[in-house]
N, C-alpha and C. Protein backbone atom coordinates (compact mmCIF):
# COMPACT_ATOMS: atom_id res chain seq x y z
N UNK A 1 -178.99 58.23 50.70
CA UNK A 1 -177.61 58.60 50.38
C UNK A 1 -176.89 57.35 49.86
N UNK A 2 -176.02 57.44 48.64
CA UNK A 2 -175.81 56.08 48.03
C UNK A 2 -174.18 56.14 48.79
N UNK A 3 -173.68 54.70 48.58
CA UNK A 3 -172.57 54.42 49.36
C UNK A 3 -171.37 54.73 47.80
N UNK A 4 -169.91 55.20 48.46
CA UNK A 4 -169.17 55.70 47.78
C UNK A 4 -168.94 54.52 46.96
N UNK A 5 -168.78 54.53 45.70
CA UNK A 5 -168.37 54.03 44.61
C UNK A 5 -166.66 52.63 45.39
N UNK A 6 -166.01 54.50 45.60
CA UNK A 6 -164.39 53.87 45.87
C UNK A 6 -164.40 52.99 46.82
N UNK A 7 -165.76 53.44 48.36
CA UNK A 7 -165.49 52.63 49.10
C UNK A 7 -165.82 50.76 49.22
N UNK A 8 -166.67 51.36 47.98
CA UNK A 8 -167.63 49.84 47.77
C UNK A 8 -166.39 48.97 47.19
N UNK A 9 -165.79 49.30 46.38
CA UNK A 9 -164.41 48.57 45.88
C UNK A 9 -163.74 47.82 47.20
N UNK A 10 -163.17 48.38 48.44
CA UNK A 10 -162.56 47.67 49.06
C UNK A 10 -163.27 47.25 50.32
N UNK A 11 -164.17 47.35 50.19
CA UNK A 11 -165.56 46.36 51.43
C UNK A 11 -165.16 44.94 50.96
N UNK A 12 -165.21 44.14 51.98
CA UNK A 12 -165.53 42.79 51.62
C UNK A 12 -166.16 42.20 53.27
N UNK A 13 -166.99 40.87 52.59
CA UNK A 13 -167.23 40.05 53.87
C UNK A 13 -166.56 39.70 54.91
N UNK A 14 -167.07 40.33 55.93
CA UNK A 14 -166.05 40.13 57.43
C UNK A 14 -166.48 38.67 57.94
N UNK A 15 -167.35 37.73 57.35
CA UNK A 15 -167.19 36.31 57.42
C UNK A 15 -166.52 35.78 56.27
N UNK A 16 -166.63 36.00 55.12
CA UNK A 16 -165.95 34.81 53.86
C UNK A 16 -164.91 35.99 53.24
N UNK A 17 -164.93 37.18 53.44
CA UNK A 17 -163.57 37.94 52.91
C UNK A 17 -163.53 38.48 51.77
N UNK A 18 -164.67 37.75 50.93
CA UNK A 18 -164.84 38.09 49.36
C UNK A 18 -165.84 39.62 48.91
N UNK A 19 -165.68 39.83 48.26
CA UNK A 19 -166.20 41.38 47.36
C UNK A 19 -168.04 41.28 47.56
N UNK A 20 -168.23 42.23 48.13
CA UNK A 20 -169.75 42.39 48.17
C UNK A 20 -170.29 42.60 46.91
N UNK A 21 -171.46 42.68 46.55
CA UNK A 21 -172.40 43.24 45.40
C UNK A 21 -173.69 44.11 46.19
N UNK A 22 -174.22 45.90 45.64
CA UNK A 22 -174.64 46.55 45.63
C UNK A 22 -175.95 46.16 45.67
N UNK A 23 -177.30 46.26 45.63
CA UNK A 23 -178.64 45.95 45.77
C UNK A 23 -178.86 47.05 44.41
N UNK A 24 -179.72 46.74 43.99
CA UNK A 24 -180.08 47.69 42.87
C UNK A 24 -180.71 48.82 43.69
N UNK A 25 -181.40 48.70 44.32
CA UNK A 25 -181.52 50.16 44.87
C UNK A 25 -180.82 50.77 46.05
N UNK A 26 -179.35 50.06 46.33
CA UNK A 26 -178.54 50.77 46.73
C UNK A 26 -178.41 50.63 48.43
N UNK A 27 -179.71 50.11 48.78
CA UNK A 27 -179.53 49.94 50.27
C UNK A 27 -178.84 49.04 51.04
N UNK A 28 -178.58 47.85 50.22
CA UNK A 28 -177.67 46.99 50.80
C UNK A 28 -176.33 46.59 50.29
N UNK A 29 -176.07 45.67 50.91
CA UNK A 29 -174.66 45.10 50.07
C UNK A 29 -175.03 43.79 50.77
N UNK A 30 -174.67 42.71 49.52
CA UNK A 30 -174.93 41.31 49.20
C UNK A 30 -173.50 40.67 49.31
N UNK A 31 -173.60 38.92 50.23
CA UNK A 31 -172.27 38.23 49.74
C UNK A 31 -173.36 37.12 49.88
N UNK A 32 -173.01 36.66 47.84
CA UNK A 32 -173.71 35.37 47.74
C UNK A 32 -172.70 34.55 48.55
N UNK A 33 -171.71 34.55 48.88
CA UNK A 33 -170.42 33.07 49.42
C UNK A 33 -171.41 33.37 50.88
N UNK A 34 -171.07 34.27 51.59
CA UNK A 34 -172.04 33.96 52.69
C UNK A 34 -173.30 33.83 53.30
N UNK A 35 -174.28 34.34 52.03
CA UNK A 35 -175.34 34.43 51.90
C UNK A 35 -175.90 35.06 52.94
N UNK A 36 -175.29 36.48 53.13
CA UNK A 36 -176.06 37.48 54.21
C UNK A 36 -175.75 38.88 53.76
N UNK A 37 -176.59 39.13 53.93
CA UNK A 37 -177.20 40.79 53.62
C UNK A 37 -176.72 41.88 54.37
N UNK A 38 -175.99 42.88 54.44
CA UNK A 38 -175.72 43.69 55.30
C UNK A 38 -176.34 45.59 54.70
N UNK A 39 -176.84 45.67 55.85
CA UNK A 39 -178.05 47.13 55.92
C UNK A 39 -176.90 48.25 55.48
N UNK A 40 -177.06 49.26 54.79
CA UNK A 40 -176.72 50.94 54.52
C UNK A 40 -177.42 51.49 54.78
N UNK A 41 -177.33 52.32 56.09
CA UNK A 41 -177.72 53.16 56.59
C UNK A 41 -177.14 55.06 56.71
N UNK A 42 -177.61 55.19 56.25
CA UNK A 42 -177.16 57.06 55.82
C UNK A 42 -175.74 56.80 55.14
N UNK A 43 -176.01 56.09 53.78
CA UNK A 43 -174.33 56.22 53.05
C UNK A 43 -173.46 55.25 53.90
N UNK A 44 -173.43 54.53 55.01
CA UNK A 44 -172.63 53.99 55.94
C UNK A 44 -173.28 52.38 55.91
N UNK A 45 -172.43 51.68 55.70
CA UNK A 45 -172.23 50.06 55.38
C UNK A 45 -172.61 49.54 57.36
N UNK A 46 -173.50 48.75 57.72
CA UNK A 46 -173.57 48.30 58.76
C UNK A 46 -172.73 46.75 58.54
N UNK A 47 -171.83 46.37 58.86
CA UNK A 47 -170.71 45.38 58.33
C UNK A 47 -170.56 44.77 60.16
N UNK A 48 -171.91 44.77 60.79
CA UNK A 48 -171.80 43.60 62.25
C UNK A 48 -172.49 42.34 61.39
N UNK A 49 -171.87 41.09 61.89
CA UNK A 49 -172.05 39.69 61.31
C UNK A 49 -174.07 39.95 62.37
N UNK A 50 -173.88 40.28 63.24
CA UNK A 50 -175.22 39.67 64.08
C UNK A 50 -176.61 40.79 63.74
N UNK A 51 -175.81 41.96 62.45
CA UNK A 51 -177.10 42.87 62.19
C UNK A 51 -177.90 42.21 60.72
N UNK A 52 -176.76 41.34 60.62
CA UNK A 52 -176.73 40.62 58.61
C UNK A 52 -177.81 40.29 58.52
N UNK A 53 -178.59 40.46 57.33
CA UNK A 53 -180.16 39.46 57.11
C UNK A 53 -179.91 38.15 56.43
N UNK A 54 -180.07 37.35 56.62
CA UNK A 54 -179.88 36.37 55.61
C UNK A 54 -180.56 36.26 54.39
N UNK A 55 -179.51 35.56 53.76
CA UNK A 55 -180.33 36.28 52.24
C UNK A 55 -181.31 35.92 51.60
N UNK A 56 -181.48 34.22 52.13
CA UNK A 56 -182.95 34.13 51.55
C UNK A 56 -184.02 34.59 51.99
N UNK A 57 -184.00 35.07 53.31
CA UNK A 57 -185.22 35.55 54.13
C UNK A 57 -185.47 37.31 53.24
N UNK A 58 -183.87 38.27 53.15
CA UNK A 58 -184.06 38.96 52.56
C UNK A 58 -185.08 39.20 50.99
N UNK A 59 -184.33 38.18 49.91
CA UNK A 59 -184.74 38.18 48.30
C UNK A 59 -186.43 37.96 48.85
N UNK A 60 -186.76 37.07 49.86
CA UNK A 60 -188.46 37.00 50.13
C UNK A 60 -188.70 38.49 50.19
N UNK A 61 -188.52 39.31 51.28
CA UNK A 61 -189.28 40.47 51.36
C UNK A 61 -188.70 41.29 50.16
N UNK A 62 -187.56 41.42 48.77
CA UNK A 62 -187.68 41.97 48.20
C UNK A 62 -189.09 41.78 47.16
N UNK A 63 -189.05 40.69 46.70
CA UNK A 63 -189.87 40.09 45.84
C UNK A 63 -191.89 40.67 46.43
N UNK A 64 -192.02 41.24 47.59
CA UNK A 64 -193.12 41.35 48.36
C UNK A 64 -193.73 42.71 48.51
């Protein structure tokens, strides 16, 4: 289930505050300023700082 368009507009990082970016296939949402990954799970943004992947560990298992 992809995350709402409108809602993706006013998400931002609950550590650096700034505008997320989408994953191409939709499952996550990216903040290069904080460099952590946060999971979408059924259409719903998981936005806890302690569920975040970090992002380089993430781009590894995309690339895999």
């Amino acid at each position: 289930m992809a995350i709402d368009k409108e809602l993706l507009e006013i998400l931002a990082c609950p550590v650096c505050k700034k505008p997320l970016e989408l994953s191409r296939d939709e499952n996550f949402l990216i903040c290069r300023e904080s460099k952590l990954v946060y999971k979408i799970e059924d259409g719903i943004p998981v936005m806890l700082v302690d569920e975040a992947i970090p992002l380089d560990e993430w781009e590894k298992s995309q690339k895999g």
